[in-house]
N, C-alpha and C. Protein backbone atom coordinates (compact mmCIF):
# COMPACT_ATOMS: atom_id res chain seq x y z
N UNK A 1 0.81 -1.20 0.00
CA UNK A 1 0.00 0.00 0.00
C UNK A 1 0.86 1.26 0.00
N UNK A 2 1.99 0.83 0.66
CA UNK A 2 3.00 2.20 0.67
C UNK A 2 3.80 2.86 -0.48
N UNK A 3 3.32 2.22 -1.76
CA UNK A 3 4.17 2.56 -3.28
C UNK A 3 3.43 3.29 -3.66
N UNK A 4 4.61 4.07 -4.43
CA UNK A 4 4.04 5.33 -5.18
C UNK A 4 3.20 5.30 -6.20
N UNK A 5 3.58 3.78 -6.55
CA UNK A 5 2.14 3.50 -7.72
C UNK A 5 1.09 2.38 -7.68
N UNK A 6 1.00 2.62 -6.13
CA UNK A 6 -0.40 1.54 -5.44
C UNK A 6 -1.57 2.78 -5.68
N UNK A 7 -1.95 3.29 -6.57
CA UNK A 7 -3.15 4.50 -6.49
C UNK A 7 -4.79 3.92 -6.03
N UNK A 8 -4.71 2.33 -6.52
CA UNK A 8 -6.21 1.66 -6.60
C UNK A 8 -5.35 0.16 -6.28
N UNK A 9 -5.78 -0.43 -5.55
CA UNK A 9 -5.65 -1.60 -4.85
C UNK A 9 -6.54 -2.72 -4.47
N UNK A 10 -6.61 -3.76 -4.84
CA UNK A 10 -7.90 -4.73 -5.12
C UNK A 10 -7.00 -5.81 -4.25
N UNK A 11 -7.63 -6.39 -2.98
CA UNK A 11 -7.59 -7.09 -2.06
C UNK A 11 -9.09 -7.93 -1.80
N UNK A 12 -8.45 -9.52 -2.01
CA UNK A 12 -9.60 -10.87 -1.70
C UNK A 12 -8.98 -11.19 -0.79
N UNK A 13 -10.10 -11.87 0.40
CA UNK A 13 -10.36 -12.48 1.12
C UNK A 13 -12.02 -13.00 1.53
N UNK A 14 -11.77 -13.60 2.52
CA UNK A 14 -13.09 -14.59 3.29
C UNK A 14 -13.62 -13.58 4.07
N UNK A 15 -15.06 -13.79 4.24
CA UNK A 15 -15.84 -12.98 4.89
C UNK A 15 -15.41 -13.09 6.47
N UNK A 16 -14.85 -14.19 7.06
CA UNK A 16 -14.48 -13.83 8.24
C UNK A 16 -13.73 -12.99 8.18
N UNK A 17 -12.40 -12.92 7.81
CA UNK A 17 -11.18 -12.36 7.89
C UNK A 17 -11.56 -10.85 7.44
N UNK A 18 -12.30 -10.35 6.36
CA UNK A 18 -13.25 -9.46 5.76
C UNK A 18 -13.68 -8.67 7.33
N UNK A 19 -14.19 -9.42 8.19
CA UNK A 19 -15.30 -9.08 9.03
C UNK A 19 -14.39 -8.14 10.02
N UNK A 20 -12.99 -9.27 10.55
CA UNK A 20 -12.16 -9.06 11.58
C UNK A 20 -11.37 -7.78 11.50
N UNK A 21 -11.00 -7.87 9.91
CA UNK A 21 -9.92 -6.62 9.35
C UNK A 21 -11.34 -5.02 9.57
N UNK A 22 -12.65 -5.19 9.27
CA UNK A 22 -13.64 -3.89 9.10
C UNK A 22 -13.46 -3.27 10.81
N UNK A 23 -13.46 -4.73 11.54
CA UNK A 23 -13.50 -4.52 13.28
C UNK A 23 -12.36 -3.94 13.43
N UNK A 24 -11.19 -3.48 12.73
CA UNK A 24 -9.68 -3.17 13.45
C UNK A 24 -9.75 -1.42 13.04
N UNK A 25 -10.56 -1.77 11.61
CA UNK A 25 -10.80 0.19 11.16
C UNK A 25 -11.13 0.82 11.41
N UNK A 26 -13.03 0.03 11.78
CA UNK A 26 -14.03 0.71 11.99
C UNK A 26 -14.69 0.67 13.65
N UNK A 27 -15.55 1.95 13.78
CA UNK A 27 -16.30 1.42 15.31
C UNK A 27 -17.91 1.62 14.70
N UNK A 28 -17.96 1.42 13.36
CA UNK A 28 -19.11 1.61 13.21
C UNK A 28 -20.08 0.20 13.23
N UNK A 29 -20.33 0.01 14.36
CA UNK A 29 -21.01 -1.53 14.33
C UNK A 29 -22.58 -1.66 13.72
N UNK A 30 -22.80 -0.44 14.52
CA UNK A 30 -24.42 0.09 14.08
C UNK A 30 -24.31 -0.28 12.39
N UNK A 31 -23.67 0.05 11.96
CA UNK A 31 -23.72 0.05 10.44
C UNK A 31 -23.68 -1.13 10.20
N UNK A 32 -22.87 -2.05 10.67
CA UNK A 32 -22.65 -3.29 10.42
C UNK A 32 -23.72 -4.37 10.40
N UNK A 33 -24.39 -3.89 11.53
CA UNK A 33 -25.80 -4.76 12.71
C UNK A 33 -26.97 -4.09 11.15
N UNK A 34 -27.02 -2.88 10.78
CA UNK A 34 -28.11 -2.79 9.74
C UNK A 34 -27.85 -3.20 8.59
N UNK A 35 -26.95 -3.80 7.98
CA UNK A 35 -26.58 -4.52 6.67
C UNK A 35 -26.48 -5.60 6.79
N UNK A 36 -26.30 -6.28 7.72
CA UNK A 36 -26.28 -7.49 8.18
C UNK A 36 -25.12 -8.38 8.00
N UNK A 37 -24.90 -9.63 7.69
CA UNK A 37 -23.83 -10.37 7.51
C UNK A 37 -23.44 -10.33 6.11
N UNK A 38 -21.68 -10.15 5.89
CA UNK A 38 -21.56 -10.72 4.52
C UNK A 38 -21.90 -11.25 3.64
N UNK A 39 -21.93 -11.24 1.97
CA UNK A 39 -22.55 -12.24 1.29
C UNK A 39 -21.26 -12.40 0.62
N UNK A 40 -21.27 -13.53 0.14
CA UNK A 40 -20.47 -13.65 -1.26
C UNK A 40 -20.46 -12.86 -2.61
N UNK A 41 -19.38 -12.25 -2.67
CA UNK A 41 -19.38 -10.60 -3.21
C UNK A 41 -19.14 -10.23 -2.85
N UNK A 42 -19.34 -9.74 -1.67
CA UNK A 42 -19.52 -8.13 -0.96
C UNK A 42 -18.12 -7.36 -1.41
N UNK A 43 -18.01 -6.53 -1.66
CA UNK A 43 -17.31 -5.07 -1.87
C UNK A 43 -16.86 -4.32 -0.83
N UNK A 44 -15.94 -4.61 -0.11
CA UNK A 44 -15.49 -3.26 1.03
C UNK A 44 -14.86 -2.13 0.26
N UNK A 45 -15.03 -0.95 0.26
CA UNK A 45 -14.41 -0.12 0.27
C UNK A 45 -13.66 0.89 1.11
N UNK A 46 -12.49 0.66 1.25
CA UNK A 46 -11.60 1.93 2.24
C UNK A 46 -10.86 2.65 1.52
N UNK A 47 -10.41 3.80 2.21
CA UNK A 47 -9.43 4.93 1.34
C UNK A 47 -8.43 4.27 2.46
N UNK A 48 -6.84 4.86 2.20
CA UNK A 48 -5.74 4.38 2.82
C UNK A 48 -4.75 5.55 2.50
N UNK A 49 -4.09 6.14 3.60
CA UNK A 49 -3.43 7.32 3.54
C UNK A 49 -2.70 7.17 4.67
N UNK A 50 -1.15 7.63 4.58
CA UNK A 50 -0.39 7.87 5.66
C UNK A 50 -0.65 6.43 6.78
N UNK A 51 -0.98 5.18 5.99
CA UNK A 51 -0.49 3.97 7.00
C UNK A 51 -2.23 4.01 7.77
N UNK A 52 -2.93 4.66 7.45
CA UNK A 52 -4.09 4.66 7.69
C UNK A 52 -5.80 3.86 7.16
N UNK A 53 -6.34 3.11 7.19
CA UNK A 53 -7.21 2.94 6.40
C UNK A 53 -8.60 3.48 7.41
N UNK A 54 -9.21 3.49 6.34
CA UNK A 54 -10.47 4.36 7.13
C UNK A 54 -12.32 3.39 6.16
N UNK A 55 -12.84 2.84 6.45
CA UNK A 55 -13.84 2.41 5.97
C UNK A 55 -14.91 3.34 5.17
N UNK A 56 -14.99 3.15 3.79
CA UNK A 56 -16.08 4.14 3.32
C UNK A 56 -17.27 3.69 3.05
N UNK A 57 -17.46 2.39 2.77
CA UNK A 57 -18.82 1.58 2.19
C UNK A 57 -19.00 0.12 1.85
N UNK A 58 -19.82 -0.90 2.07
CA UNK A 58 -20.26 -2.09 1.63
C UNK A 58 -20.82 -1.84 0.48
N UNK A 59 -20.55 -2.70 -0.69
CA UNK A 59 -21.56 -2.48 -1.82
C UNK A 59 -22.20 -4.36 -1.62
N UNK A 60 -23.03 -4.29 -1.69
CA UNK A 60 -23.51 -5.90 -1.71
C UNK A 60 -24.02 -6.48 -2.85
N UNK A 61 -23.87 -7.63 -3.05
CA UNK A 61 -24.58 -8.25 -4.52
C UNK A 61 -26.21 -8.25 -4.16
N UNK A 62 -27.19 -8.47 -4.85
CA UNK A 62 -28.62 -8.11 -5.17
C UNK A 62 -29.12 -9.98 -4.85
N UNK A 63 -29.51 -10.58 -3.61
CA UNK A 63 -30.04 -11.22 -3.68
C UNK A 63 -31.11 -12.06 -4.30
């Protein structure tokens, strides 16, 4: 993440590990508790600055 030409960065993993890494960023649980559990798909989005990541959005697939 720390290269000068990491601008957009695409990271897979498992919805646990998914779940554990959102719990280390975020304290937004409320948000979490109203979207409910992962699906297969799901989309995290974070920005990452100065060694920082910060959570911006779930996009979810359409059941």
């Amino acid at each position: 993440m720390n290269k000068d030409d990491h601008e957009v960065v695409l990271a897979c993993s498992h919805s646990g590990a998914s779940y554990a890494f959102f719990l280390t960023v975020s304290d937004n649980l409320d948000y979490m508790h109203e979207i409910g559990a992962f699906k297969n798909g799901c989309i995290l989005h974070y920005t990452y600055d100065n060694g920082v990541y910060e959570f911006v959005e779930i996009l979810r697939p359409e059941v």
